[in-house]
N, C-alpha and C. Protein backbone atom coordinates (compact mmCIF):
# COMPACT_ATOMS: atom_id res chain seq x y z
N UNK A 1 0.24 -1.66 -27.50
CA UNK A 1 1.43 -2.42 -27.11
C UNK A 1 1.83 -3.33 -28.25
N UNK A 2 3.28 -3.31 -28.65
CA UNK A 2 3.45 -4.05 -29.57
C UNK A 2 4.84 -4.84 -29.33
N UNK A 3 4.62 -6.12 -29.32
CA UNK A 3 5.67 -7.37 -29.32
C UNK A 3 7.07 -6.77 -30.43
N UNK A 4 7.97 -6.70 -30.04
CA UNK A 4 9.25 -7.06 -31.28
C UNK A 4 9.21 -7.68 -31.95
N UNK A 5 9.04 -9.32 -31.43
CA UNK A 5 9.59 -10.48 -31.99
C UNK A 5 9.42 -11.34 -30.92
N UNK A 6 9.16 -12.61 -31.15
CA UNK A 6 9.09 -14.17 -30.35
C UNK A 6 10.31 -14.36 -29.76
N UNK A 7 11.44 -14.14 -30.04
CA UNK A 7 12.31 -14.71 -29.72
C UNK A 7 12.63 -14.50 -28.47
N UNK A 8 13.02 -14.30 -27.21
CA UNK A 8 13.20 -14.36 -25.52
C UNK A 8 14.61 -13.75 -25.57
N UNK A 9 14.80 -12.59 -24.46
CA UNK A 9 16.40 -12.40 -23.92
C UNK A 9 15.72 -13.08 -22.70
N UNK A 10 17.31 -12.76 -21.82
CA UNK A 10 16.93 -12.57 -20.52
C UNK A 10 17.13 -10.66 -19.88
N UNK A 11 16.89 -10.37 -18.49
CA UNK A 11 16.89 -9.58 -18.16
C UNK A 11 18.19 -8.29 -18.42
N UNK A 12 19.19 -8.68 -17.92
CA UNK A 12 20.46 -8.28 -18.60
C UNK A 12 20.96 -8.12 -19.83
N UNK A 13 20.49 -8.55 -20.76
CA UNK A 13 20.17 -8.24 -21.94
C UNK A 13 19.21 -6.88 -22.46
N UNK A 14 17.92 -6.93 -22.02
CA UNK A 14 17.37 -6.11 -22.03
C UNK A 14 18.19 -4.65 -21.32
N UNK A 15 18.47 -4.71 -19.86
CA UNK A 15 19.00 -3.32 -19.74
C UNK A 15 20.26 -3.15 -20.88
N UNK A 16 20.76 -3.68 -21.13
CA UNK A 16 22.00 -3.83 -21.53
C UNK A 16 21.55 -2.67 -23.13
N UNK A 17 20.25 -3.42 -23.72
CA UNK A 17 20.02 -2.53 -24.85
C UNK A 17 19.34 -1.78 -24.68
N UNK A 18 19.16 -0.89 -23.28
CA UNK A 18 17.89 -0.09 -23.07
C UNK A 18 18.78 1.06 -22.78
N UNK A 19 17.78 2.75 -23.10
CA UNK A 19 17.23 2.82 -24.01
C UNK A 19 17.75 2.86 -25.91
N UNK A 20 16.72 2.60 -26.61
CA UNK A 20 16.46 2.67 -28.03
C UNK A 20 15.77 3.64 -28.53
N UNK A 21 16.55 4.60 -29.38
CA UNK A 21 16.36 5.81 -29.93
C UNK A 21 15.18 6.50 -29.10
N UNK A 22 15.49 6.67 -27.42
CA UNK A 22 14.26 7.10 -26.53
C UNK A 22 12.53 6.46 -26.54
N UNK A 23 12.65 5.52 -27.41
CA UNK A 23 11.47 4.96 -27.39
C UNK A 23 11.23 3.58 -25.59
N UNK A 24 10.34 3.87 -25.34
CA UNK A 24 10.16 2.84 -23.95
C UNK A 24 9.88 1.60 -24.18
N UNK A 25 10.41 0.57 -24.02
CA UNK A 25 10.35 -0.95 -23.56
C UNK A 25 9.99 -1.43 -22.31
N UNK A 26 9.67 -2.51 -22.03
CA UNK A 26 9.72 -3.22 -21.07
C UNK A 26 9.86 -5.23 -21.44
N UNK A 27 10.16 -5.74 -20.87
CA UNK A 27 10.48 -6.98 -20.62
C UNK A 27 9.43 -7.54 -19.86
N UNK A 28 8.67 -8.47 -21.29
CA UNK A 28 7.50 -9.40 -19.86
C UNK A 28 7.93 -10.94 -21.04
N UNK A 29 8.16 -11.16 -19.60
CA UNK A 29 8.71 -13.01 -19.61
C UNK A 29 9.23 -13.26 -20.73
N UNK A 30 10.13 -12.45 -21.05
CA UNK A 30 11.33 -12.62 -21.65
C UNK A 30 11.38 -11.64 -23.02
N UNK A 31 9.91 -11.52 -23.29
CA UNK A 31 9.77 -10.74 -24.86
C UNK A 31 9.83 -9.55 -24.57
N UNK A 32 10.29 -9.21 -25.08
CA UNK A 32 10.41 -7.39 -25.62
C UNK A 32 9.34 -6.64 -25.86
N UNK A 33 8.47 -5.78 -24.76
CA UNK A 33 7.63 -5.10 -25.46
C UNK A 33 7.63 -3.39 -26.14
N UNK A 34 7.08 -2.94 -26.85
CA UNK A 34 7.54 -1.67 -27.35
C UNK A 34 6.08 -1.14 -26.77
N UNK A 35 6.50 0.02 -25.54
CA UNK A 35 5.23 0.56 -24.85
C UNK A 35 4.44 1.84 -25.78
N UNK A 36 2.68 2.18 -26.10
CA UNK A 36 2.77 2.77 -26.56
C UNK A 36 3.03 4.11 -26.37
N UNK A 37 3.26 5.40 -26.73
CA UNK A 37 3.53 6.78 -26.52
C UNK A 37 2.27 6.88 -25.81
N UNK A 38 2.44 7.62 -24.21
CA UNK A 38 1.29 8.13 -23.45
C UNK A 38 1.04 8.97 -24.55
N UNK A 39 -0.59 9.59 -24.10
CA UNK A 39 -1.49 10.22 -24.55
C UNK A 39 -1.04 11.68 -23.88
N UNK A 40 -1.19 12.87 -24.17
CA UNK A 40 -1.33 14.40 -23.72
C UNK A 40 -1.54 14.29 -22.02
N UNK A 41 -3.41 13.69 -22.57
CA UNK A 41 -4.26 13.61 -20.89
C UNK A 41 -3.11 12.55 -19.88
N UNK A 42 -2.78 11.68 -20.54
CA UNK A 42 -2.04 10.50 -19.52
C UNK A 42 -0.75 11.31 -19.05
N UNK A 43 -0.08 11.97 -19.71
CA UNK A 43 1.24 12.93 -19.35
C UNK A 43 0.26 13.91 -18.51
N UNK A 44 -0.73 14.83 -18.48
CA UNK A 44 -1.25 15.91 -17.96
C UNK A 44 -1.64 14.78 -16.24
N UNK A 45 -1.86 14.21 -16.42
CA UNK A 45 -2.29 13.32 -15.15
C UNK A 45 -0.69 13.06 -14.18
N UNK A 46 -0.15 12.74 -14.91
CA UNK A 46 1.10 11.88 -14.46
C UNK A 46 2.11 12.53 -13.51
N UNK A 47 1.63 14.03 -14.50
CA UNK A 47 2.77 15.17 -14.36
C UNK A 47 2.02 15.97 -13.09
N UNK A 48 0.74 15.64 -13.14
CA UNK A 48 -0.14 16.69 -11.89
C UNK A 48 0.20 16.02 -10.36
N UNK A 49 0.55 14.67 -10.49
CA UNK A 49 0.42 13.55 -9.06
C UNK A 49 1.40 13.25 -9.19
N UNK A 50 2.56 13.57 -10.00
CA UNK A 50 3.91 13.67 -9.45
C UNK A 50 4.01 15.46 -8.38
N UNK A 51 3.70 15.95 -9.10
CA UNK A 51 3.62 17.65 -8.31
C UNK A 51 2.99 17.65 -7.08
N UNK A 52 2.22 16.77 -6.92
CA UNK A 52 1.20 16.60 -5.53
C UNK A 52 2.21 15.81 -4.62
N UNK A 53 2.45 14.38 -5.10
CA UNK A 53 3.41 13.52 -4.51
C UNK A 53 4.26 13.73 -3.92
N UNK A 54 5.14 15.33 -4.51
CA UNK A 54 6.59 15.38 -3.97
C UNK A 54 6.05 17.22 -2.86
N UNK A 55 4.87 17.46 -3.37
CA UNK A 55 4.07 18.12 -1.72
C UNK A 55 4.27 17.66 -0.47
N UNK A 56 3.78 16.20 -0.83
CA UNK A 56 3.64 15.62 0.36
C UNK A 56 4.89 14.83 1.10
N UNK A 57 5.59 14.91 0.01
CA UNK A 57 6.61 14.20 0.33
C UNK A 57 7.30 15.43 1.51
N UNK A 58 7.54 16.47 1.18
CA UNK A 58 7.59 17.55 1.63
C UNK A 58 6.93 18.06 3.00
N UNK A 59 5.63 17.71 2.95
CA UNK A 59 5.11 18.49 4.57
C UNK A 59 5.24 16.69 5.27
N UNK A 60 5.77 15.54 5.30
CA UNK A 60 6.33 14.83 5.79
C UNK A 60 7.42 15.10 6.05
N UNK A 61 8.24 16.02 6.03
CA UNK A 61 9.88 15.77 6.20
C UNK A 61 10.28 14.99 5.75
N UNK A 62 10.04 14.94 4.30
CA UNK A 62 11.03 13.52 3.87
C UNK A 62 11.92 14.07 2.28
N UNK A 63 11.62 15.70 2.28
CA UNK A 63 12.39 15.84 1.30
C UNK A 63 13.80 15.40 1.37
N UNK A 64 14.63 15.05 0.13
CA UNK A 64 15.92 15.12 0.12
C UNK A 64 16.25 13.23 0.57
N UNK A 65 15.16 12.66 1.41
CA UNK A 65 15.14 11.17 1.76
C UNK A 65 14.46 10.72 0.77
N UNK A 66 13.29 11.34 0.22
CA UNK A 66 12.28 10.28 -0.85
C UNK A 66 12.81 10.89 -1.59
N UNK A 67 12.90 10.45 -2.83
CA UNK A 67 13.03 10.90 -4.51
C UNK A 67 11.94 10.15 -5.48
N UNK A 68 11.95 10.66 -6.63
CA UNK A 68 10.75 10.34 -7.67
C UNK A 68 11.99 10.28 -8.55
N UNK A 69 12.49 9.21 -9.12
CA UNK A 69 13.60 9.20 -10.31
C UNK A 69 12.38 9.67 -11.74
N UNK A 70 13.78 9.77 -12.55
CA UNK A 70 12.83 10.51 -14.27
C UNK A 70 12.76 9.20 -14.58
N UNK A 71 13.63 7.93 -14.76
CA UNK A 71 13.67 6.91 -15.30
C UNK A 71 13.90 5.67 -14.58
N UNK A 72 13.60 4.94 -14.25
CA UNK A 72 14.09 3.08 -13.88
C UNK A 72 13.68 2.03 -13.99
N UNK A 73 13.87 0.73 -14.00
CA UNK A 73 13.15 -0.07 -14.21
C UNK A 73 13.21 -0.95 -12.78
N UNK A 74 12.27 -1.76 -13.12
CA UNK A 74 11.75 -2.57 -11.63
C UNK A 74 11.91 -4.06 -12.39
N UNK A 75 13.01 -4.53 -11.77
CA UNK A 75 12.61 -6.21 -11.87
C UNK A 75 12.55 -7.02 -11.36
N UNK A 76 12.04 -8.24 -12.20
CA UNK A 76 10.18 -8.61 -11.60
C UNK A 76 11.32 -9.93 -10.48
N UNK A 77 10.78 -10.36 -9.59
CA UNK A 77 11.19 -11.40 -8.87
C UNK A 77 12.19 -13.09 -9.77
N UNK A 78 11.01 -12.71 -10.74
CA UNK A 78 11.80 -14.21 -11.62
C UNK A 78 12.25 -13.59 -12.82
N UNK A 79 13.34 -12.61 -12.39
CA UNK A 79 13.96 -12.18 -13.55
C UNK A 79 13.48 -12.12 -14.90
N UNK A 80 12.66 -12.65 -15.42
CA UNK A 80 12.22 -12.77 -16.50
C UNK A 80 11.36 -11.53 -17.45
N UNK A 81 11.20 -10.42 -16.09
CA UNK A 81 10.46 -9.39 -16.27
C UNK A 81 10.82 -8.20 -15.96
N UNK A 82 10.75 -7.05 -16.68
CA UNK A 82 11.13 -5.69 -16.22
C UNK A 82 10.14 -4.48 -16.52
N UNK A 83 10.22 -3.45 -15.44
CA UNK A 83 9.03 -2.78 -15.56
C UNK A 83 9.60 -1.29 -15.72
N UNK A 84 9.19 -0.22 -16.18
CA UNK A 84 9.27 1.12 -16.42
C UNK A 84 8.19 2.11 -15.47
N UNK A 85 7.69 1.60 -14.25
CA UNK A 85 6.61 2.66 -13.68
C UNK A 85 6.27 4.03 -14.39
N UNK A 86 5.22 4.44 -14.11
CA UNK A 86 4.92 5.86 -14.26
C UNK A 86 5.10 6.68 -13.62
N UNK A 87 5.29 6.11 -12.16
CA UNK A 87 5.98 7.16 -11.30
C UNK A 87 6.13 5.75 -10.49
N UNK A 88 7.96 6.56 -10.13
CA UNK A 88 8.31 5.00 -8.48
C UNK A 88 8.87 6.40 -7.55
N UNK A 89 7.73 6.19 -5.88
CA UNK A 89 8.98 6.96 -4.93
C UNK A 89 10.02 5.72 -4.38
N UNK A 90 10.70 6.41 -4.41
CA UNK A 90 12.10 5.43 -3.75
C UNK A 90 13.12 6.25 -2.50
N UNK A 91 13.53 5.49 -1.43
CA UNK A 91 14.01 5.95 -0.38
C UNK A 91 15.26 5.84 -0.59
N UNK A 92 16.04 7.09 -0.09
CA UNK A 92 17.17 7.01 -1.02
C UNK A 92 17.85 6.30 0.51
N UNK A 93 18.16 5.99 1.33
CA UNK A 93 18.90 5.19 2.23
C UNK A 93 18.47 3.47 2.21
N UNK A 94 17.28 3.68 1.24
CA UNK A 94 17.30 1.97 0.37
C UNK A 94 17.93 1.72 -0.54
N UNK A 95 18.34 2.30 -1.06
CA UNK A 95 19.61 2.38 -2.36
C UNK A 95 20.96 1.69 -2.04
N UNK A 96 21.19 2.02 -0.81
CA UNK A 96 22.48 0.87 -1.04
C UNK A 96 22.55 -0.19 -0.67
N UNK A 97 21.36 -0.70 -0.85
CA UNK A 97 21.05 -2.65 -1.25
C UNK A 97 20.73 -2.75 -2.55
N UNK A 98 20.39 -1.95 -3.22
CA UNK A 98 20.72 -1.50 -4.71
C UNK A 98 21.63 -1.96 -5.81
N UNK A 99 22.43 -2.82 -6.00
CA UNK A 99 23.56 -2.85 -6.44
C UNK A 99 23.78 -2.27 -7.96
N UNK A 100 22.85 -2.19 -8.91
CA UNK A 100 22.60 -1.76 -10.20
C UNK A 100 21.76 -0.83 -10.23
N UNK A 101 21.68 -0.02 -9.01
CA UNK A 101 21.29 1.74 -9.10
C UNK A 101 22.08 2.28 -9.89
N UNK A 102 23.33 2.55 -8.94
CA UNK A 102 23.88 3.90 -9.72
C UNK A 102 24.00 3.70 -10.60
N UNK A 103 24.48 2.49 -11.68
CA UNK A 103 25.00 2.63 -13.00
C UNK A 103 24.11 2.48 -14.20
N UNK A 104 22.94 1.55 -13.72
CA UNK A 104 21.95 1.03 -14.03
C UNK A 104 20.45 1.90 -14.15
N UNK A 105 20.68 2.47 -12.94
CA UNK A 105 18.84 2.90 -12.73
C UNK A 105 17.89 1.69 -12.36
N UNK A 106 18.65 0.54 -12.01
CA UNK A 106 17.63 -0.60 -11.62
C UNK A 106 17.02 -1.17 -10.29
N UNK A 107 16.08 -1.13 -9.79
CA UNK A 107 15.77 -1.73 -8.86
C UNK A 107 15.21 -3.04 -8.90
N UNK A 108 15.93 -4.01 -7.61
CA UNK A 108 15.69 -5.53 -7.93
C UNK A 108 15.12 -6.19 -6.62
N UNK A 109 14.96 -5.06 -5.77
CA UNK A 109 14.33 -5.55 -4.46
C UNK A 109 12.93 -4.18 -4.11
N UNK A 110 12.82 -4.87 -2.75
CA UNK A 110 11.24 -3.80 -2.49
C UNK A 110 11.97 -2.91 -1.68
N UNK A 111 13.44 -3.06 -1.07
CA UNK A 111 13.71 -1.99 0.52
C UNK A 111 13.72 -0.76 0.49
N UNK A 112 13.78 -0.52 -0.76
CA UNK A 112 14.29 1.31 -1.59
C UNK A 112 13.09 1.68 -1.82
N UNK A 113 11.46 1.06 -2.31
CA UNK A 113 10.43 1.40 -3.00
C UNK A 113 9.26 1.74 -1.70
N UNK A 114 8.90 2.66 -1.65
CA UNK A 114 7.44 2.99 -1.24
C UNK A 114 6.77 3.03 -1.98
N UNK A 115 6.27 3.64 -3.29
CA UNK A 115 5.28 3.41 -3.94
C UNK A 115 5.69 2.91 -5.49
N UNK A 116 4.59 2.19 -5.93
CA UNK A 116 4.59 2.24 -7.33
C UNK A 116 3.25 2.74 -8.32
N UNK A 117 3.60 3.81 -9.15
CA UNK A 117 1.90 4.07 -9.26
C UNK A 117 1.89 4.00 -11.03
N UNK A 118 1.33 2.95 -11.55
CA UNK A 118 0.73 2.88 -13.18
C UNK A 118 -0.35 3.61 -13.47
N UNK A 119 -0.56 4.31 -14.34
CA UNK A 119 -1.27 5.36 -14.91
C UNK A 119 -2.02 4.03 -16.62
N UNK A 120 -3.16 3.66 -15.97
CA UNK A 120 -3.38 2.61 -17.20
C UNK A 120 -3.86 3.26 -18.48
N UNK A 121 -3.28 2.72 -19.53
CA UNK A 121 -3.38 3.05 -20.93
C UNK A 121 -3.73 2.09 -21.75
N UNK A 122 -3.69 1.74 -22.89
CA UNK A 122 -4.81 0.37 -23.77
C UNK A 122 -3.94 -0.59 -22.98
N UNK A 123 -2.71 -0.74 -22.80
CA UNK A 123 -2.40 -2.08 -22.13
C UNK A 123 -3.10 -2.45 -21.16
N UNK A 124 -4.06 -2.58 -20.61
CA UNK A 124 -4.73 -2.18 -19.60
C UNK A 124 -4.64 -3.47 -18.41
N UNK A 125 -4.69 -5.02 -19.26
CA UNK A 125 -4.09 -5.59 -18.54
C UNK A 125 -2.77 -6.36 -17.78
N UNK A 126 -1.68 -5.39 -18.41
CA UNK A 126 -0.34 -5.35 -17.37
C UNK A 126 -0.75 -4.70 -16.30
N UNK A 127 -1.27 -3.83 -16.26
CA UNK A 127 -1.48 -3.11 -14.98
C UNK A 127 -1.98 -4.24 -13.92
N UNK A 128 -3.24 -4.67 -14.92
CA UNK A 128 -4.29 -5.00 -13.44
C UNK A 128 -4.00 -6.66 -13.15
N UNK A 129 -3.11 -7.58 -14.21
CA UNK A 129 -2.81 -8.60 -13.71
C UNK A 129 -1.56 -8.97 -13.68
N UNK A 130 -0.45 -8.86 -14.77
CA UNK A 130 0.80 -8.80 -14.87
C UNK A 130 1.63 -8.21 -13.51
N UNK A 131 1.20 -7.00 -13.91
CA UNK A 131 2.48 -5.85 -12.94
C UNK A 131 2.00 -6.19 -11.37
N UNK A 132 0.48 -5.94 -11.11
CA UNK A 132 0.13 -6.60 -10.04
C UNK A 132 0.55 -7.63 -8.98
N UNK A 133 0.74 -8.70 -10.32
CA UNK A 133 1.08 -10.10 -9.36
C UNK A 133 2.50 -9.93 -8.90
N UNK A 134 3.19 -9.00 -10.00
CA UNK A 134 4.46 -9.14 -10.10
C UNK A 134 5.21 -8.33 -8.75
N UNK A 135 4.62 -7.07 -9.03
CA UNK A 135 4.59 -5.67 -7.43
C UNK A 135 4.47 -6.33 -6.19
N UNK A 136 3.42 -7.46 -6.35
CA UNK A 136 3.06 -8.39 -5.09
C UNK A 136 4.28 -8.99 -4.75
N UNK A 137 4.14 -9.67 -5.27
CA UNK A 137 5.87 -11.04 -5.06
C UNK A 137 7.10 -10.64 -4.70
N UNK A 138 7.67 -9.70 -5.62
CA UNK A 138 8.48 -8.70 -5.04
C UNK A 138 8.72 -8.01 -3.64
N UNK A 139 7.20 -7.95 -3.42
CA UNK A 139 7.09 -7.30 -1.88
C UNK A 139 7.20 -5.57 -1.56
N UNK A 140 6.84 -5.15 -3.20
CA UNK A 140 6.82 -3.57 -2.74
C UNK A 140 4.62 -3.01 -1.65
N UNK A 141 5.03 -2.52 -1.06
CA UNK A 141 4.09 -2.15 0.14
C UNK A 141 2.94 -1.26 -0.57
N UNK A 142 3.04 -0.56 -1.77
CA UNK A 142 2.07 0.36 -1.84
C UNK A 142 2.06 0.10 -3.60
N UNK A 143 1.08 0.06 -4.27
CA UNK A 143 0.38 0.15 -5.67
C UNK A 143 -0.48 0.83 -6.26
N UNK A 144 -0.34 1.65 -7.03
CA UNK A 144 -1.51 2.35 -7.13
C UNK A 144 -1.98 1.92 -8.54
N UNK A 145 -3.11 1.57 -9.03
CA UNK A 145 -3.71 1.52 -10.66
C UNK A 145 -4.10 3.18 -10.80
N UNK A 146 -4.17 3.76 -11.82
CA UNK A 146 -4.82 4.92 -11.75
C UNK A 146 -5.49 4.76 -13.17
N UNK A 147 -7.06 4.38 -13.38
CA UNK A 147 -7.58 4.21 -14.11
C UNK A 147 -8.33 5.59 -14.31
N UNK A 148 -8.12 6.48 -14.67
CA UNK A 148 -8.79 7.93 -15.24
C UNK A 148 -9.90 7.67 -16.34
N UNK A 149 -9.62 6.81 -17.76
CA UNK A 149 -10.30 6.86 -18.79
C UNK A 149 -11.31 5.55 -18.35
N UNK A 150 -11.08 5.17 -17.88
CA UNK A 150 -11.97 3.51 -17.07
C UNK A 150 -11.56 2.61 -18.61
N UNK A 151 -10.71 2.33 -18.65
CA UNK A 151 -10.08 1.51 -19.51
C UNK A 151 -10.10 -0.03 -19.09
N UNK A 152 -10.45 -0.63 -18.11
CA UNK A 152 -10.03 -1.72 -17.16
C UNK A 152 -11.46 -2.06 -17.41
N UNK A 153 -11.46 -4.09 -16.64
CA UNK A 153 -12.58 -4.61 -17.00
C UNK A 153 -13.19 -3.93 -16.34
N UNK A 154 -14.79 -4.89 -16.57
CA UNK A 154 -15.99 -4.08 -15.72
C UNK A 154 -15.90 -4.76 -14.58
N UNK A 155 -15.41 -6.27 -14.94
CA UNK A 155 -14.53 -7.06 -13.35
C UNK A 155 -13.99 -6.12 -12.07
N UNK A 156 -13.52 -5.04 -12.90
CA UNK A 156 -12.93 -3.70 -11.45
C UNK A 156 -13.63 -3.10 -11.13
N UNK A 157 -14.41 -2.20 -12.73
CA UNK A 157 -14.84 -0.92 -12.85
C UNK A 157 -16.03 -0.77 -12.64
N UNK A 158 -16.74 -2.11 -12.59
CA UNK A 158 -18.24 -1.78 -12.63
C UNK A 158 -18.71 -1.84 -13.91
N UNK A 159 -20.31 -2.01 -14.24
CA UNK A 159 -20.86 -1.27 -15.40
C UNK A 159 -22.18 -0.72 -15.37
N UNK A 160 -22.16 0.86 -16.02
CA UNK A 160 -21.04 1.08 -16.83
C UNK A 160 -19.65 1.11 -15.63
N UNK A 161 -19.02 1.08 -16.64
CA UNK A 161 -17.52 1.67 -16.01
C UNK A 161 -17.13 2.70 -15.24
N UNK A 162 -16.98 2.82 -14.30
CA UNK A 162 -16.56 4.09 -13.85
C UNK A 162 -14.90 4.57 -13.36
N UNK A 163 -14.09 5.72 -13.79
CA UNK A 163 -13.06 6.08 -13.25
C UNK A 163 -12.93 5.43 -12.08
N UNK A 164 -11.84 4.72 -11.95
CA UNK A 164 -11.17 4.67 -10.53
C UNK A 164 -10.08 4.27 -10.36
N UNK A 165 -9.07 4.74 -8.78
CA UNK A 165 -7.80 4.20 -8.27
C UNK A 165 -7.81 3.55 -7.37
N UNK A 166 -7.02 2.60 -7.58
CA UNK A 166 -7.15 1.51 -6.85
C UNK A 166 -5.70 1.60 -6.00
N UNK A 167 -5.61 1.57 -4.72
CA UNK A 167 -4.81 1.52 -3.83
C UNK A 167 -4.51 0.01 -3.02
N UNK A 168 -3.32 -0.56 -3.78
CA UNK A 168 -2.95 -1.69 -3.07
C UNK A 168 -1.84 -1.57 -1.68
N UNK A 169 -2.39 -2.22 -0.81
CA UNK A 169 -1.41 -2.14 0.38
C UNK A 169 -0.87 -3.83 0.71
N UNK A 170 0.11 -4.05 0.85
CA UNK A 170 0.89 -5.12 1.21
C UNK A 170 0.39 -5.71 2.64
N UNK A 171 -0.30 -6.35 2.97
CA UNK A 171 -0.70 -6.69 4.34
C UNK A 171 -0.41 -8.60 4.09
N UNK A 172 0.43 -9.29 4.96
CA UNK A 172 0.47 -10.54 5.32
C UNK A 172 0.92 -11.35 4.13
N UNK A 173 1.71 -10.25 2.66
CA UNK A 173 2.03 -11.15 1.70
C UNK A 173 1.25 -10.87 0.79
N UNK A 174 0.08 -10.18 0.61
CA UNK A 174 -0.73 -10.11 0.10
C UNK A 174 -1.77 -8.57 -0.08
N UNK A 175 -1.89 -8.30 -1.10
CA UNK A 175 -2.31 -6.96 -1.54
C UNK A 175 -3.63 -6.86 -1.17
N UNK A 176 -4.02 -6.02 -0.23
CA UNK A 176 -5.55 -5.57 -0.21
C UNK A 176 -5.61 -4.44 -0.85
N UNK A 177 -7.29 -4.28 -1.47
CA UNK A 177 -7.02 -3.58 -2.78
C UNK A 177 -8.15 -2.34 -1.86
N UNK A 178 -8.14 -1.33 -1.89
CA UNK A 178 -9.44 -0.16 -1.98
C UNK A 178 -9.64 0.98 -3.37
N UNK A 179 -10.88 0.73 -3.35
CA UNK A 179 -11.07 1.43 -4.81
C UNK A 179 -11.15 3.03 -4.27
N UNK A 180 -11.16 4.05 -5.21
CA UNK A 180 -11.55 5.61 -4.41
C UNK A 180 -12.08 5.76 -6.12
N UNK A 181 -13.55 6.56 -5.82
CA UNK A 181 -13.94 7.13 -7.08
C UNK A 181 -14.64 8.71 -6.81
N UNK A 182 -14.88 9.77 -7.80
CA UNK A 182 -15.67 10.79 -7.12
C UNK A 182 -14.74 12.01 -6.59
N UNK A 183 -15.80 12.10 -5.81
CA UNK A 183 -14.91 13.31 -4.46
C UNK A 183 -14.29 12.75 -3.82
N UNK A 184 -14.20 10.88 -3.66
CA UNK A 184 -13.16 10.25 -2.21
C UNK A 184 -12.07 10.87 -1.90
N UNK A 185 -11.66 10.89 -1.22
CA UNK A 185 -10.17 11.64 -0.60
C UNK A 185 -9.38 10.30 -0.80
N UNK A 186 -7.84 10.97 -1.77
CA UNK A 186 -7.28 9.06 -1.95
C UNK A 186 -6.94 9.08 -0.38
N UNK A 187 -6.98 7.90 0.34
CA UNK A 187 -6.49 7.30 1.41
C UNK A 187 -4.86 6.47 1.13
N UNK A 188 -3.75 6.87 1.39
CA UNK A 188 -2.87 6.14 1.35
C UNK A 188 -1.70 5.94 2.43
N UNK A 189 -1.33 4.85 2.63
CA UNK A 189 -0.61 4.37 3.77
C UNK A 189 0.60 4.96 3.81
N UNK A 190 1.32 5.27 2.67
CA UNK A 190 2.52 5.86 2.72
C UNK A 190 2.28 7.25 2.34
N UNK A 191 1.23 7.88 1.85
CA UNK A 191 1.55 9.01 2.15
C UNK A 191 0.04 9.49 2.96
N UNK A 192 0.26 9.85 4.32
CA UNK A 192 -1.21 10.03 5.16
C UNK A 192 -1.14 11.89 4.83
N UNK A 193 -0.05 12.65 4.34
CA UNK A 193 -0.35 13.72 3.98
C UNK A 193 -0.52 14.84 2.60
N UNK A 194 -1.04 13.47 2.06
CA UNK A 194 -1.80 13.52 0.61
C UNK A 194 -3.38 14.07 0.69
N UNK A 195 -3.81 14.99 0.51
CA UNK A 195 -5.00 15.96 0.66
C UNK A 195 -5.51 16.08 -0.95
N UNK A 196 -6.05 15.12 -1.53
CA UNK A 196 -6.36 14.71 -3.07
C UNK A 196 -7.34 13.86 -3.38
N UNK A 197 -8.26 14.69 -4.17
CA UNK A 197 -9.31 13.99 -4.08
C UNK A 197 -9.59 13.41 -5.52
N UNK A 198 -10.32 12.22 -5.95
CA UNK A 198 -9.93 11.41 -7.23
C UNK A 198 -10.63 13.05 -8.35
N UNK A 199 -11.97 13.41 -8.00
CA UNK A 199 -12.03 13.83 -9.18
C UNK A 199 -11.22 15.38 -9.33
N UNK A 200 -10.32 15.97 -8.29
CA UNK A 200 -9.35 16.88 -8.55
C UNK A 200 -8.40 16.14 -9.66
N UNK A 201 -7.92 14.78 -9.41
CA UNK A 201 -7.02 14.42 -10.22
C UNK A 201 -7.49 13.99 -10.98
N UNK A 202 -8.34 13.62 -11.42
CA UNK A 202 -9.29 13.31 -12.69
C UNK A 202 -8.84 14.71 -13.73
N UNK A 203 -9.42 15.75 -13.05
CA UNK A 203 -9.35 17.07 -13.39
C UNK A 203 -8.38 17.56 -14.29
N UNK A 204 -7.11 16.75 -14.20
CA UNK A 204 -5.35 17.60 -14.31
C UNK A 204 -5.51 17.00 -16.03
N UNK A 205 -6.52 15.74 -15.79
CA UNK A 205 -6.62 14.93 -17.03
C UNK A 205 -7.74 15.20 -18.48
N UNK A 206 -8.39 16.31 -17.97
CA UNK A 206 -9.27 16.59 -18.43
C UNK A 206 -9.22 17.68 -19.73
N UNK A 207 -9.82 16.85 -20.73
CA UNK A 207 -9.97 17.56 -22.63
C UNK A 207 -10.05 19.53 -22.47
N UNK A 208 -10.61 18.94 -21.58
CA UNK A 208 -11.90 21.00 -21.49
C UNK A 208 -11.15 22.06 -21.12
């Protein structure tokens, strides 16, 4: 992850110059960050649990209602912040509280979002404290960390470290977290017809 420059926009600014020669940004508290290029494995992951995601989206009856956009950003409650997910589902009859969807690609509230899922890479702590607090406040219902390489402290991971996803659910204001590592079957609230088990998706990520 690499800073631009010290100097602060605000949010509207940022979309305003986004994107730059296809390279990814995001906006944390005001600075400009330049995100680095996922890895092969991090695209091979990303691209496997989007394909699963929109399964399930599917034997729910919710094709054609949920969508997985290619691009958007999420911003953060105190404007000051904007996010690029790795994958956002979004309900498309939440969209028109939306006001800087269509033209934009932006979402600025939680009513449109069911999930948000980060795929962690060396930034490792936007994921687990930044985007976190930020996903919280906002009030989107579902979070996923997806730590594949165990990149994250041992504060999460254990030590040694071990792979894991962490599934945040929105209960009373506040994110309860469950870890899934192994063979666990992910457990998730918004999608109960997700049949995926961590080290299948481990798998999609895998050198061999």
């Amino acid at each position: 992850m690499v800073q631009t420059g010290i100097q602060t926009i605000d949010f509207d600014t940022f979309v305003a110059m986004y994107p730059e020669q296809g390279q990814r940004y995001e906006l944390h508290d005001g600075l400009l960050i330049e995100m680095p290029k996922p890895t092969g494995y991090h695209s091979q992951l990303t691209g496997f649990l989007i394909e699963e995601l929109i399964w399930a989206i599917a034997q729910m009856g919710k094709r054609g209602q949920w969508l997985i956009p290619r691009e958007s950003i999420v911003r953060a409650a105190n404007g000051r912040s904007g996010y690029e997910p790795d994958i956002l589902v979004l309900e498309r009859s939440g969209l028109a509280q939306e006001e800087r969807w269509a033209r934009e690609s932006v979402i600025e509230g939680a009513a449109a979002v069911r999930l948000v899922v980060e795929v962690v890479s060396q930034n490792w702590r936007d994921d687990y404290f930044k985007k976190r607090a930020d996903y919280e406040e906002l009030g989107i219902q579902e979070y996923w960390i997806v730590d594949y390489a165990a990149l994250g402290g041992r504060t999460f991971l254990g030590n040694p470290k071990i792979p894991t996803l962490f599934v945040h659910e929105l209960i009373d204001g506040e994110y309860q977290i469950t870890p899934f590592r192994h063979q666990d079957l992910i457990i998730s609230p918004t999608f109960p017809e997700l049949t995926l088990t961590v080290d299948r998706l481990w798998a999609a990520a895998d050198p061999s």
